[in-house]
PDB file of N, CA and C in Angstrom:
ATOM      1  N   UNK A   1     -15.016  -8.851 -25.059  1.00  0.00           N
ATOM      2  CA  UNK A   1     -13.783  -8.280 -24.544  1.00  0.00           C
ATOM      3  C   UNK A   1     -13.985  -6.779 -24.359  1.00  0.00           C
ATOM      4  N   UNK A   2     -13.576  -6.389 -23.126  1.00  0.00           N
ATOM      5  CA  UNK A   2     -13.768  -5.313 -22.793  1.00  0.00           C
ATOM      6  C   UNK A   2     -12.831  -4.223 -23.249  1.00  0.00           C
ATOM      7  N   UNK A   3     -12.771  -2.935 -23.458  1.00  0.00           N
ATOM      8  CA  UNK A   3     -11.767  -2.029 -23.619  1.00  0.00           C
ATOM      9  C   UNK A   3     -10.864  -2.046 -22.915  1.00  0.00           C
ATOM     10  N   UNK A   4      -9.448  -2.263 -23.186  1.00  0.00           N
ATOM     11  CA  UNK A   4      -8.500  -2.161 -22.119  1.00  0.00           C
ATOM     12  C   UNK A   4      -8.795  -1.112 -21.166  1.00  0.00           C
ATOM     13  N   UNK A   5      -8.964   0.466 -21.939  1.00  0.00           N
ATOM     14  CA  UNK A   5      -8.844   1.472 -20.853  1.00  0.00           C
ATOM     15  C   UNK A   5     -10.034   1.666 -19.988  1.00  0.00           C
ATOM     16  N   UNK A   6     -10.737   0.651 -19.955  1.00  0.00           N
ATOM     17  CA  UNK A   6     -12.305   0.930 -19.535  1.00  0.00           C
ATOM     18  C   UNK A   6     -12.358  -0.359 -18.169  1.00  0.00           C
ATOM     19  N   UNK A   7     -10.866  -1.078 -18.192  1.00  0.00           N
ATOM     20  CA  UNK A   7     -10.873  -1.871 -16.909  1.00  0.00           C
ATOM     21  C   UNK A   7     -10.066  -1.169 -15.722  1.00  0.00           C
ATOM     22  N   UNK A   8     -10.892  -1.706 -14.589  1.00  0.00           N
ATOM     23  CA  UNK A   8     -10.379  -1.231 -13.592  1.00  0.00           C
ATOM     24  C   UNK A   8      -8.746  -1.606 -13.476  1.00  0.00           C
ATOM     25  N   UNK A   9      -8.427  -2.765 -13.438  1.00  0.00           N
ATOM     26  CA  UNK A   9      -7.197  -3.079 -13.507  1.00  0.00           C
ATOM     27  C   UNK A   9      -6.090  -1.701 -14.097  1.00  0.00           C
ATOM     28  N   UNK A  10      -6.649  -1.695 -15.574  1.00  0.00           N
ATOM     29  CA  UNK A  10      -5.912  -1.021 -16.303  1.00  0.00           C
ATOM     30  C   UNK A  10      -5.860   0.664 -15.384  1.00  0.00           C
ATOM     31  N   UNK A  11      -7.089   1.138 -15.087  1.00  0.00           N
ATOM     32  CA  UNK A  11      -7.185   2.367 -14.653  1.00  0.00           C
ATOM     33  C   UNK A  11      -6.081   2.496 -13.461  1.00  0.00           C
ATOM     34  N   UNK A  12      -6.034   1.778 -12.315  1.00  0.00           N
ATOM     35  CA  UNK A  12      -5.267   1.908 -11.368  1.00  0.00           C
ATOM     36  C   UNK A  12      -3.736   1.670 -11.934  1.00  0.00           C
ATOM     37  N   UNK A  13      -3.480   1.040 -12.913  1.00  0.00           N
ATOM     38  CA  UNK A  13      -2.012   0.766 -13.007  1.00  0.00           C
ATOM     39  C   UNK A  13      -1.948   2.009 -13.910  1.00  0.00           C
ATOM     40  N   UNK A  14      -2.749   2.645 -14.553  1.00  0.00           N
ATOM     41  CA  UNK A  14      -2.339   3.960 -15.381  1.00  0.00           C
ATOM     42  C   UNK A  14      -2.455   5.255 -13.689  1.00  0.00           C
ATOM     43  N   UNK A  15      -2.949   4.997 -12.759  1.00  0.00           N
ATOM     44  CA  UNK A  15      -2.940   5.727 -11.567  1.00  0.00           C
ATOM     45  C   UNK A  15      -1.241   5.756 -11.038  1.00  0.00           C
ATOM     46  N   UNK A  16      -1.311   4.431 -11.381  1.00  0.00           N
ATOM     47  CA  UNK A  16       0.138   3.983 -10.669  1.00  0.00           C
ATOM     48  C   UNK A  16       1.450   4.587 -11.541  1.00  0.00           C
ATOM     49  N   UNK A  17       1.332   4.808 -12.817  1.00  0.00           N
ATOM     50  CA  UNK A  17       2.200   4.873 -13.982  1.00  0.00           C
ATOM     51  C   UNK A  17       2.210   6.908 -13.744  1.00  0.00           C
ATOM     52  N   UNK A  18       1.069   6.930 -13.716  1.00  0.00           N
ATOM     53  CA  UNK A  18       1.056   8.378 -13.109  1.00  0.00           C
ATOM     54  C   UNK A  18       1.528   9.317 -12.385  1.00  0.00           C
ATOM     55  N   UNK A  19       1.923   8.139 -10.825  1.00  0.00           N
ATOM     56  CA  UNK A  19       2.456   8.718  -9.433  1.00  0.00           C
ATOM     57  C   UNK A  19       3.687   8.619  -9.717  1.00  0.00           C
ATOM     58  N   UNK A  20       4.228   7.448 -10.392  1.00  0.00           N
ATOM     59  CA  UNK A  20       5.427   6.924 -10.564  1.00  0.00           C
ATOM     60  C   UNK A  20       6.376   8.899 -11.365  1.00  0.00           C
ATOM     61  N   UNK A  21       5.741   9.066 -11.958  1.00  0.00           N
ATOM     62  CA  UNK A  21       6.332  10.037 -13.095  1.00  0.00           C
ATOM     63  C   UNK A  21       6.055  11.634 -12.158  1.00  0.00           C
ATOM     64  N   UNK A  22       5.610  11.957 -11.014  1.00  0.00           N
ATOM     65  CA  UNK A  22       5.488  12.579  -9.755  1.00  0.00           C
ATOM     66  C   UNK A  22       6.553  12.476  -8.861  1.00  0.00           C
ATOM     67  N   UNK A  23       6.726  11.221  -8.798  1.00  0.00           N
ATOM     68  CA  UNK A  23       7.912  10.641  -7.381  1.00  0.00           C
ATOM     69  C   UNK A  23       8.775  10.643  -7.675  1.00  0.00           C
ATOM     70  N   UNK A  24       9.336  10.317  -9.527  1.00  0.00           N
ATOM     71  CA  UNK A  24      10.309  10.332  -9.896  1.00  0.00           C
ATOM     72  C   UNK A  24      11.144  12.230  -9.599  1.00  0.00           C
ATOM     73  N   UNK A  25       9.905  12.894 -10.230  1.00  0.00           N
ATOM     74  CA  UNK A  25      10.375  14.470 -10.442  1.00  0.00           C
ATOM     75  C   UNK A  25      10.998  15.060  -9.459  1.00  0.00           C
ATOM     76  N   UNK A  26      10.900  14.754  -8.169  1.00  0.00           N
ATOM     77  CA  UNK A  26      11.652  15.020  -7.155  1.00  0.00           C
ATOM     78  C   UNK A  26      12.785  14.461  -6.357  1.00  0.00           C
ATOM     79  N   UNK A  27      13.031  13.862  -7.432  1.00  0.00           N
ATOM     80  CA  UNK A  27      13.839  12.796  -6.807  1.00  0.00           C
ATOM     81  C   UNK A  27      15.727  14.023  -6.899  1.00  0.00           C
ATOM     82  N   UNK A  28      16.553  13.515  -6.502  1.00  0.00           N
ATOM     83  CA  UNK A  28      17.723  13.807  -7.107  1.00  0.00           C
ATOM     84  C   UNK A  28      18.474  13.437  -8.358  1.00  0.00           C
ATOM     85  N   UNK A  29      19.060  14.286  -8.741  1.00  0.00           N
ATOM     86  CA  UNK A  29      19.421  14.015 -10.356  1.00  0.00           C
ATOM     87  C   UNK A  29      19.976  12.647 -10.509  1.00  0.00           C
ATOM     88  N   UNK A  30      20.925  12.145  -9.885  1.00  0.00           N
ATOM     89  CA  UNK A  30      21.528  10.800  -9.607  1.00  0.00           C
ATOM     90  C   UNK A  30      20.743   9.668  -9.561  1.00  0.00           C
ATOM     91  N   UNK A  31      19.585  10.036  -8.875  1.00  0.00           N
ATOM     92  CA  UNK A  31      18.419   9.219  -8.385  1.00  0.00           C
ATOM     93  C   UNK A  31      17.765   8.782  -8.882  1.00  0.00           C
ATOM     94  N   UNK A  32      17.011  10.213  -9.873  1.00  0.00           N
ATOM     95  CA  UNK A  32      16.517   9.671 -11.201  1.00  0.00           C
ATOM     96  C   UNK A  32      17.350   9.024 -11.995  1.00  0.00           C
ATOM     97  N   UNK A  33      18.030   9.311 -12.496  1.00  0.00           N
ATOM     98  CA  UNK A  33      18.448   8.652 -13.486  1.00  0.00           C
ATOM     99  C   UNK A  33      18.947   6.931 -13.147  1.00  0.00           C
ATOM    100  N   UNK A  34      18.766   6.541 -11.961  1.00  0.00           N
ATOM    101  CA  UNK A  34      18.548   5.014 -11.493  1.00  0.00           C
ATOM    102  C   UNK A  34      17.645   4.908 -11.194  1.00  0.00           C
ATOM    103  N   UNK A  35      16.827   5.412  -9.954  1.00  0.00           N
ATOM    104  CA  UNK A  35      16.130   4.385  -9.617  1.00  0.00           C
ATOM    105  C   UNK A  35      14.974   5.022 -10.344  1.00  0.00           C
ATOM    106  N   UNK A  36      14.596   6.061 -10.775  1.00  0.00           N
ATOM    107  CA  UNK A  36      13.683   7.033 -11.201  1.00  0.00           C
ATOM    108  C   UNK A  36      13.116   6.584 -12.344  1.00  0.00           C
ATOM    109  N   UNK A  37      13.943   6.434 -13.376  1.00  0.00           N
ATOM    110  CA  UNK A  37      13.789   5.873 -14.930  1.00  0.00           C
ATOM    111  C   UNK A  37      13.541   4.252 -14.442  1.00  0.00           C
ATOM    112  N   UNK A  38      13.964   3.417 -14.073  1.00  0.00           N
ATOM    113  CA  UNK A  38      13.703   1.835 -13.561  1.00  0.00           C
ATOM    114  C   UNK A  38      12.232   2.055 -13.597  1.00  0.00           C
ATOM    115  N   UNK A  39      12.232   2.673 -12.077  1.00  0.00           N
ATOM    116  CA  UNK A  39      10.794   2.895 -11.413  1.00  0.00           C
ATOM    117  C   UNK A  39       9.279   3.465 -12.901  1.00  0.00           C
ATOM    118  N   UNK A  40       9.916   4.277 -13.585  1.00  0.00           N
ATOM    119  CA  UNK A  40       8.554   5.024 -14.774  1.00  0.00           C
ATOM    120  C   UNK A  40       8.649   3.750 -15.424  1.00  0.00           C
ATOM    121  N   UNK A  41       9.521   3.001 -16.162  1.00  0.00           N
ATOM    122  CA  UNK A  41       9.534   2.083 -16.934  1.00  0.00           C
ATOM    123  C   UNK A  41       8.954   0.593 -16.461  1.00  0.00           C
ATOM    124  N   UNK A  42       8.678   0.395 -15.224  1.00  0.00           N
ATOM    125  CA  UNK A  42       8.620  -0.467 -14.811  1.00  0.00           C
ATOM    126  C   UNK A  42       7.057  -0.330 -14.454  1.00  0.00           C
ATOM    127  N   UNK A  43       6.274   0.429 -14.188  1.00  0.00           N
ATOM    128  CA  UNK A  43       5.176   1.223 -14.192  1.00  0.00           C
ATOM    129  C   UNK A  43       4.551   1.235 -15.933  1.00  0.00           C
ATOM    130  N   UNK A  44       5.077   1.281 -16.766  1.00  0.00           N
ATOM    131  CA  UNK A  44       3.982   2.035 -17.743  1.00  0.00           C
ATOM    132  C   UNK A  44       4.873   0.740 -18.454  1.00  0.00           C
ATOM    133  N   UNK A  45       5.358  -0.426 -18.173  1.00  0.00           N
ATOM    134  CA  UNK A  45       5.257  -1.660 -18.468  1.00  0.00           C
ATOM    135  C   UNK A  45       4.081  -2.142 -18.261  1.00  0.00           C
ATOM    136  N   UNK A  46       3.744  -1.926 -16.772  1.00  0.00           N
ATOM    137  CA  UNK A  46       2.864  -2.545 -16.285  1.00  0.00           C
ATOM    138  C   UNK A  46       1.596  -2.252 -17.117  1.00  0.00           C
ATOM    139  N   UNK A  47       1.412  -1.174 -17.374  1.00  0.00           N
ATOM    140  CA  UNK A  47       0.368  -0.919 -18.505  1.00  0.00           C
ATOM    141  C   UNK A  47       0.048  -1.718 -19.806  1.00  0.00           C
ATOM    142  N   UNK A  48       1.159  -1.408 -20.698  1.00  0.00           N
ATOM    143  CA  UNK A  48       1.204  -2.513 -21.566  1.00  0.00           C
ATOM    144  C   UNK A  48       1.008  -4.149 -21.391  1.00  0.00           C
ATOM    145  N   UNK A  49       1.202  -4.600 -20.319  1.00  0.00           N
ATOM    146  CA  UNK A  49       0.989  -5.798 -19.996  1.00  0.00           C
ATOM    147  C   UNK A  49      -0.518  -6.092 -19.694  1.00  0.00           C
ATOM    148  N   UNK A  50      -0.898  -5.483 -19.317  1.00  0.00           N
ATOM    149  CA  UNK A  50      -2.464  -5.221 -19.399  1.00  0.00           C
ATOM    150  C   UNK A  50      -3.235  -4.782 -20.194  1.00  0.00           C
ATOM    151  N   UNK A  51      -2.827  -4.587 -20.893  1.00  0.00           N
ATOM    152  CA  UNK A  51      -3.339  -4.350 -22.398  1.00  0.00           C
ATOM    153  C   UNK A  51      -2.918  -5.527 -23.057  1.00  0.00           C
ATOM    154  N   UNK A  52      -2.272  -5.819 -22.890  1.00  0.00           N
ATOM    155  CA  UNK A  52      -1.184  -7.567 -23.641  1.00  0.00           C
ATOM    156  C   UNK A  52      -2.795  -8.371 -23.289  1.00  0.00           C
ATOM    157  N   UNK A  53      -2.672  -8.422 -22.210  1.00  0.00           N
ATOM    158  CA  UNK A  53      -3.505  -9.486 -21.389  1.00  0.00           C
ATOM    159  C   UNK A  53      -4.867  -9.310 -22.195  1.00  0.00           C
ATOM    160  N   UNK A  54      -5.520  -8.351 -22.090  1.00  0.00           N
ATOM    161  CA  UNK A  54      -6.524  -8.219 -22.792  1.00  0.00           C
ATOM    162  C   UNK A  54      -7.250  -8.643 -24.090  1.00  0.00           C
ATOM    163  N   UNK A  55      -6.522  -8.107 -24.707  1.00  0.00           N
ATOM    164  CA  UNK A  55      -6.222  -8.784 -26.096  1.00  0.00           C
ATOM    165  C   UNK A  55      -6.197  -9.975 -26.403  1.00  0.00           C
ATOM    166  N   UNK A  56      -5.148 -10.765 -25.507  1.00  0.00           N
ATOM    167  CA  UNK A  56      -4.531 -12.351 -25.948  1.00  0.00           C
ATOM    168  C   UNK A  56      -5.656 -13.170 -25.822  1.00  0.00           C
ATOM    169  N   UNK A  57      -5.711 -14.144 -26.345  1.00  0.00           N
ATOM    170  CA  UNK A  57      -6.389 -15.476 -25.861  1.00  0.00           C
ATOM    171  C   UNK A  57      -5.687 -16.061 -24.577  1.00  0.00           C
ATOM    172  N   UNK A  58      -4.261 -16.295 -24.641  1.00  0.00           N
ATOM    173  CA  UNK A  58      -3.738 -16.873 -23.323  1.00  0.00           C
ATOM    174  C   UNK A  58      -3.146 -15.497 -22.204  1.00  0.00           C
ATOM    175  N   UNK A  59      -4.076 -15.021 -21.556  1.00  0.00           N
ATOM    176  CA  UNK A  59      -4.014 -14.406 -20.577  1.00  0.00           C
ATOM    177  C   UNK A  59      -3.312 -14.844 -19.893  1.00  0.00           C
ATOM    178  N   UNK A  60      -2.969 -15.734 -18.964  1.00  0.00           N
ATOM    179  CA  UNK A  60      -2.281 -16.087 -18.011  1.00  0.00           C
ATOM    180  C   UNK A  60      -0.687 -15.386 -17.991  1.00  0.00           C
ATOM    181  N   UNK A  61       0.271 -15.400 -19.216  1.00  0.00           N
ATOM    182  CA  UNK A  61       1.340 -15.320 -19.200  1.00  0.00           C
ATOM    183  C   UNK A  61       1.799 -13.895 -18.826  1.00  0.00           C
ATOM    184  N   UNK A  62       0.964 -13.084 -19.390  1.00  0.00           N
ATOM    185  CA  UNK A  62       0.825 -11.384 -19.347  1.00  0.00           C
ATOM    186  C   UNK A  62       0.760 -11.207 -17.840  1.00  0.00           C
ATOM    187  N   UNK A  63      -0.405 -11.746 -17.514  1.00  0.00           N
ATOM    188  CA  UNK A  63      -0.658 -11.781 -16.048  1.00  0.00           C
ATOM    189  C   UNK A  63       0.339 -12.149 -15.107  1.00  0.00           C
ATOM    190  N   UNK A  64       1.081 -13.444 -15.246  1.00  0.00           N
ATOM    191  CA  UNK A  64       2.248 -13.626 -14.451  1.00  0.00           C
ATOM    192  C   UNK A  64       3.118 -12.759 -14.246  1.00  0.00           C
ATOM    193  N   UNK A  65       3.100 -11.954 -15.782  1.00  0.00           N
ATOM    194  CA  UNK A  65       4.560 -11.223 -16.000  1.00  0.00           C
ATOM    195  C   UNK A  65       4.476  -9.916 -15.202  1.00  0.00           C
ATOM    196  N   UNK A  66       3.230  -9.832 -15.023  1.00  0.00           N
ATOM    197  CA  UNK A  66       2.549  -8.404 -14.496  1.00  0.00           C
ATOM    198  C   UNK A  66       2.864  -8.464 -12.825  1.00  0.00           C
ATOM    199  N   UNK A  67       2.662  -9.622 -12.263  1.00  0.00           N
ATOM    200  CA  UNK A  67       2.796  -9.730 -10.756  1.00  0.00           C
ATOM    201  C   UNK A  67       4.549  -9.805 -10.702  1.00  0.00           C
ATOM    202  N   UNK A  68       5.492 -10.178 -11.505  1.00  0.00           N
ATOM    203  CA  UNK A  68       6.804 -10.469 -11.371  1.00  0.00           C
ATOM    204  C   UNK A  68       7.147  -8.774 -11.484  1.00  0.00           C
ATOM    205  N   UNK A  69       6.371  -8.008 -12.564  1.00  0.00           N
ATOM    206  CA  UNK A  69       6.987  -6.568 -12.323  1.00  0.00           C
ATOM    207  C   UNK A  69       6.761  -5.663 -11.442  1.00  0.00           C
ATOM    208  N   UNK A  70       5.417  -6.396 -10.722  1.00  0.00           N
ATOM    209  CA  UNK A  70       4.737  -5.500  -9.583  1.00  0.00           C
ATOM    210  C   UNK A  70       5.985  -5.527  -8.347  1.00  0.00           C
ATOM    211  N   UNK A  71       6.663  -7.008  -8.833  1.00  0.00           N
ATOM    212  CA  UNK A  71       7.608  -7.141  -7.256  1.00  0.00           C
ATOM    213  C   UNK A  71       8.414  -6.204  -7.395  1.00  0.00           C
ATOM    214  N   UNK A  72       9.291  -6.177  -8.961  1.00  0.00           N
ATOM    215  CA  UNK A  72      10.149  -5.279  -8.803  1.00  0.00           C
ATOM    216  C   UNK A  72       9.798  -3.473  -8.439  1.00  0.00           C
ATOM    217  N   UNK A  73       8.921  -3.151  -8.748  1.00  0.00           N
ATOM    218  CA  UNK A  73       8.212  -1.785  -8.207  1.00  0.00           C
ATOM    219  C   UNK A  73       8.008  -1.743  -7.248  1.00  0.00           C
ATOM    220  N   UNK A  74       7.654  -2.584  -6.370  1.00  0.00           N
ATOM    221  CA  UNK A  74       7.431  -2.495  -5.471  1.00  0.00           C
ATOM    222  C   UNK A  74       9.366  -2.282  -4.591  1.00  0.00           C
ATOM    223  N   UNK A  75      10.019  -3.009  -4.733  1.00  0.00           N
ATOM    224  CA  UNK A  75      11.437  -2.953  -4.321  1.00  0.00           C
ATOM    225  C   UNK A  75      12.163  -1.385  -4.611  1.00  0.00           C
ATOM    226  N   UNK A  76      11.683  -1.367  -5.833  1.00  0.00           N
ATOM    227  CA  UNK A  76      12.039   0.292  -6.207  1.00  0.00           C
ATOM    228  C   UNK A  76      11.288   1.454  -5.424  1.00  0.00           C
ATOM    229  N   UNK A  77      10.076   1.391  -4.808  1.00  0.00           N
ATOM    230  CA  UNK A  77       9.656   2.024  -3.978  1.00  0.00           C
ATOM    231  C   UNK A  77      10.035   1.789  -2.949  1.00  0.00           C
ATOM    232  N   UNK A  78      10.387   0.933  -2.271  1.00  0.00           N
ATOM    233  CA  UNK A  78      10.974   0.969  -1.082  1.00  0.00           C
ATOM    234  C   UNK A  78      12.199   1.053  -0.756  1.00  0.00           C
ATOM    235  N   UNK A  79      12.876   1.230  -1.741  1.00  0.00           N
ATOM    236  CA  UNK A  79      14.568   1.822  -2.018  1.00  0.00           C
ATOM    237  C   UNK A  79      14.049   3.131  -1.760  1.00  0.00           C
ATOM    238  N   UNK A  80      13.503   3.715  -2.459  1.00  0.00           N
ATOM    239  CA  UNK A  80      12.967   5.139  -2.699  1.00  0.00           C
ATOM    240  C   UNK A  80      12.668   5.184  -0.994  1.00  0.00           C
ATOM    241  N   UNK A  81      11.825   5.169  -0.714  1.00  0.00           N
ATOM    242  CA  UNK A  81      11.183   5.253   0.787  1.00  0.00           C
ATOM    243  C   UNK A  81      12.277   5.345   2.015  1.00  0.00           C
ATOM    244  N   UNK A  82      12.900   3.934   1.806  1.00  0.00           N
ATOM    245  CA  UNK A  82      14.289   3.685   2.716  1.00  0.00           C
ATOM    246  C   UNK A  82      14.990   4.558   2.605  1.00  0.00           C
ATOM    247  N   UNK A  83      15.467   5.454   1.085  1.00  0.00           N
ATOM    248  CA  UNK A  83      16.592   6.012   1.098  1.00  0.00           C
ATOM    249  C   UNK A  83      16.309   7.965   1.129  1.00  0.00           C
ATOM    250  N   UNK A  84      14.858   7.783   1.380  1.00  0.00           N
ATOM    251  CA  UNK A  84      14.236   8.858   1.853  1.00  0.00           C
ATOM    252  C   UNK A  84      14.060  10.153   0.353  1.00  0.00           C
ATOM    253  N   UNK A  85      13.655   9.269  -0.649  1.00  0.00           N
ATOM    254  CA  UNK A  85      13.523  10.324  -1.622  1.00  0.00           C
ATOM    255  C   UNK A  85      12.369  10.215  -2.022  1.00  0.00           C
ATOM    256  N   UNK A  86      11.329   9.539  -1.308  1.00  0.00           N
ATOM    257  CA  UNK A  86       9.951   9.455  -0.959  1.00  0.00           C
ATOM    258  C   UNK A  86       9.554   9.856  -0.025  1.00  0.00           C
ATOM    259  N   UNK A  87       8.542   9.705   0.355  1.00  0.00           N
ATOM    260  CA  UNK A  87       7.899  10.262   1.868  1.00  0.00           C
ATOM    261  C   UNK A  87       7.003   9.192   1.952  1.00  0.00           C
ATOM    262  N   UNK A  88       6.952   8.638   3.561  1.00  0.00           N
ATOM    263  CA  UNK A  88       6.044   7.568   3.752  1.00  0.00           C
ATOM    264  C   UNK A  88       4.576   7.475   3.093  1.00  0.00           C
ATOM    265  N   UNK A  89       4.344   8.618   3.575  1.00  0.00           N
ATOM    266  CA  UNK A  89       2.878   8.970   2.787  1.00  0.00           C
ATOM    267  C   UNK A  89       2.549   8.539   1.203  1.00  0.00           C
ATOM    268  N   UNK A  90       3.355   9.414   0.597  1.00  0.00           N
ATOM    269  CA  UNK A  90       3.605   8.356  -0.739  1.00  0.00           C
ATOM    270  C   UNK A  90       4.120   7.141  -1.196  1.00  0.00           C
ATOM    271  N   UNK A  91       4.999   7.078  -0.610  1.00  0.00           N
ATOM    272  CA  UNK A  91       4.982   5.159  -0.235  1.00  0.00           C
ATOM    273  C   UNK A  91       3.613   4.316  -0.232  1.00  0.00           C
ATOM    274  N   UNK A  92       2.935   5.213   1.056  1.00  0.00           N
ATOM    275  CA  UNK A  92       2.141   4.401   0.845  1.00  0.00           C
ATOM    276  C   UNK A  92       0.757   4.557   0.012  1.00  0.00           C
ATOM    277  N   UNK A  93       1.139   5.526  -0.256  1.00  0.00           N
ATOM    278  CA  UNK A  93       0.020   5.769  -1.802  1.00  0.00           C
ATOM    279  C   UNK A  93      -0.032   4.550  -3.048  1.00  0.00           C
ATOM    280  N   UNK A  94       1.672   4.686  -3.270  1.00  0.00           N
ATOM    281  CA  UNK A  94       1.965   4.114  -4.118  1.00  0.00           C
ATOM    282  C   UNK A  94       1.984   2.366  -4.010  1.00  0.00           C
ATOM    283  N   UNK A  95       2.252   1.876  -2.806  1.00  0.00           N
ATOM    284  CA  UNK A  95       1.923   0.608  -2.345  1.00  0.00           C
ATOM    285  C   UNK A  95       0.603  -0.260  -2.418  1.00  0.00           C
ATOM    286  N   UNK A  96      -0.359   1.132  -2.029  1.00  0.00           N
ATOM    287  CA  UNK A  96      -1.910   0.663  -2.243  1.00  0.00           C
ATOM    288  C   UNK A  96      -2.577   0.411  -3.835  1.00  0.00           C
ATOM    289  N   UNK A  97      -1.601   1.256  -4.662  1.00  0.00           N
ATOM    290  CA  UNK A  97      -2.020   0.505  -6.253  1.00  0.00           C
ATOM    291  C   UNK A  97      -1.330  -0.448  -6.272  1.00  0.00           C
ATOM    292  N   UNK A  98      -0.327  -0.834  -5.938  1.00  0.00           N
ATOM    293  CA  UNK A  98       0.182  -1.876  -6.297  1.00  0.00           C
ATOM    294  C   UNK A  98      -0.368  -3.178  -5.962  1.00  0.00           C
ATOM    295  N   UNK A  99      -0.941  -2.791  -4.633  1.00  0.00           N
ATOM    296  CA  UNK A  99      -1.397  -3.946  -3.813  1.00  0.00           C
ATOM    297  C   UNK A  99      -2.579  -4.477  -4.772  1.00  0.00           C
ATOM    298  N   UNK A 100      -3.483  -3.513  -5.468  1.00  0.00           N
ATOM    299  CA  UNK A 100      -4.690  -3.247  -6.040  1.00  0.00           C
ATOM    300  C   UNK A 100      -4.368  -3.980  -7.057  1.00  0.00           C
ATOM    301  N   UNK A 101      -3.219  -3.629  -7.935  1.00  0.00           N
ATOM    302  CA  UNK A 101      -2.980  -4.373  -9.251  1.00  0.00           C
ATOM    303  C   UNK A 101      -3.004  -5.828  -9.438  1.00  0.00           C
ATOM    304  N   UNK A 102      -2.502  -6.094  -8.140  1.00  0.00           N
ATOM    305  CA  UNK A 102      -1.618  -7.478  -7.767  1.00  0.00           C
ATOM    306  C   UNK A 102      -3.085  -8.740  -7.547  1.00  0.00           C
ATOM    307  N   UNK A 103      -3.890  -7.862  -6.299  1.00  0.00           N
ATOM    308  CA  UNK A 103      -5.265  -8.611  -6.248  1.00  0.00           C
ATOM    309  C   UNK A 103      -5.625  -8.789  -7.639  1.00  0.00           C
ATOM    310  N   UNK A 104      -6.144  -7.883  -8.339  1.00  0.00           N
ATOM    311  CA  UNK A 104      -6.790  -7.639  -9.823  1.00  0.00           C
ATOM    312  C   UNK A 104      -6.075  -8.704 -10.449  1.00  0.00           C
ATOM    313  N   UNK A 105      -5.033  -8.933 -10.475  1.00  0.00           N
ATOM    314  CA  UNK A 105      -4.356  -9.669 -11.626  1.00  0.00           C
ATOM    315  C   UNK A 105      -4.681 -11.092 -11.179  1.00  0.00           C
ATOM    316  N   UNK A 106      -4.226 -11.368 -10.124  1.00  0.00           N
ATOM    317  CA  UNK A 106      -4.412 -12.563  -9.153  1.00  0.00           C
ATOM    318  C   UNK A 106      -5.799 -13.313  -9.785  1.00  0.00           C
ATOM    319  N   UNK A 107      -7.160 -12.627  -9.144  1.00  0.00           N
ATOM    320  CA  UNK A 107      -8.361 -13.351  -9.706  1.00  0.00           C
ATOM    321  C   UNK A 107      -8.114 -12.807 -11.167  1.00  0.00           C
ATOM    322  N   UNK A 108      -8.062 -11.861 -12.187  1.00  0.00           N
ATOM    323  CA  UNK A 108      -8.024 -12.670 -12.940  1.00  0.00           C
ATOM    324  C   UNK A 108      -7.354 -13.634 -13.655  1.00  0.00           C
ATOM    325  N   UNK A 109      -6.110 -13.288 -13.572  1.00  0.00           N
ATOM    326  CA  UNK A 109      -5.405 -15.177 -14.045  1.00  0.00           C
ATOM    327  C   UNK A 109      -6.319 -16.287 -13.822  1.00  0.00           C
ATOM    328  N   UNK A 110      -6.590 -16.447 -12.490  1.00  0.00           N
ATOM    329  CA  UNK A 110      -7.686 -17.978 -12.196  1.00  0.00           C
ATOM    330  C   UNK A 110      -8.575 -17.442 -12.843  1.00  0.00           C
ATOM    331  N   UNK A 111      -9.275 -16.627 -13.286  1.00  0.00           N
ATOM    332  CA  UNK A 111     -10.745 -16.705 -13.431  1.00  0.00           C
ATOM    333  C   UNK A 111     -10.092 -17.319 -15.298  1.00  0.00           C
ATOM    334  N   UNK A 112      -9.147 -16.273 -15.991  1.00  0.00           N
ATOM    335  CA  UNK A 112      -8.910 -16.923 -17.060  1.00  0.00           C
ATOM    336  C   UNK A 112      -8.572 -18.195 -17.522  1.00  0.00           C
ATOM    337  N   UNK A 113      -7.838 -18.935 -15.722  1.00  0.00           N
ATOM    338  CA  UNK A 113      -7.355 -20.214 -16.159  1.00  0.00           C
ATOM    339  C   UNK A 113      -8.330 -21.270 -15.751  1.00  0.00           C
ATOM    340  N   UNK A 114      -9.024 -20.804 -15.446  1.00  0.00           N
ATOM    341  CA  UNK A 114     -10.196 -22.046 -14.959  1.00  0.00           C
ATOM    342  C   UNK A 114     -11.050 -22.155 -16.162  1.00  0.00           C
ATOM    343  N   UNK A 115     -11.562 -23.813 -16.079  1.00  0.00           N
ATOM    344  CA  UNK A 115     -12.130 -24.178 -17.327  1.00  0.00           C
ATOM    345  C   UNK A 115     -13.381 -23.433 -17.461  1.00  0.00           C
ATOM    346  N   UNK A 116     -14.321 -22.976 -18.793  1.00  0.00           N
ATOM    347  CA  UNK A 116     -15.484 -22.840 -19.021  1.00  0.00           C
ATOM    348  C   UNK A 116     -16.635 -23.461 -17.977  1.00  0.00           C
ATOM    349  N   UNK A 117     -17.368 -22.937 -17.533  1.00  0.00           N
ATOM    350  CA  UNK A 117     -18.782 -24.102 -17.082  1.00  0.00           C
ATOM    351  C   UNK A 117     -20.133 -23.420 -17.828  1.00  0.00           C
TER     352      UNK A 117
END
């Protein structure tokens, strides 16, 4: 078992947990405090869940839970984007870890749920 902080997975979603706490800072006071705080928490979840995963013997569940929070971040960025307290550019910064996380998690769930050979 590898170091959590030494997987790629983990590195990009701590990239992601990163931008998140950037995008938030500019946001409007109102803003943050909805969609802003959602958005960091929902992000440096994602961390912990990957670290969950790591650890466990049954990977899979961490992993699921990880793609169900990616959706919601992902929705919170594009509130953000839509409602223009992002900038496309970072949108799509922030889209491309996500996208990254989502692959990552994807193979590994199967690779964890497939039998030994």
């Amino acid at each position: 078992m590898a170091l959590h902080s030494e997987l790629p997975i983990y590195k990009v979603a701590y990239d992601l947990s990163d931008l998140s706490i950037d995008l938030v800072r500019n946001m409007p006071r109102d803003v943050k405090d909805v969609i802003g705080r959602d958005l960091r928490r929902e992000c440096q979840h994602l961390v912990v869940l990957i670290y969950r995963a790591n650890v466990s013997k049954e990977k899979a569940p961490h992993l699921v839970e990880t793609v169900e929070r990616l959706q919601v971040t992902e929705l919170l960025l594009r509130h953000a984007r839509d409602k223009r307290f992002i900038s496309t550019q970072q949108y799509a910064r922030a889209i491309g870890l996500t996208v990254s996380i989502g692959k990552q998690a994807t193979a590994w769930r199967k690779s964890a749920s497939s039998p030994a050979t």
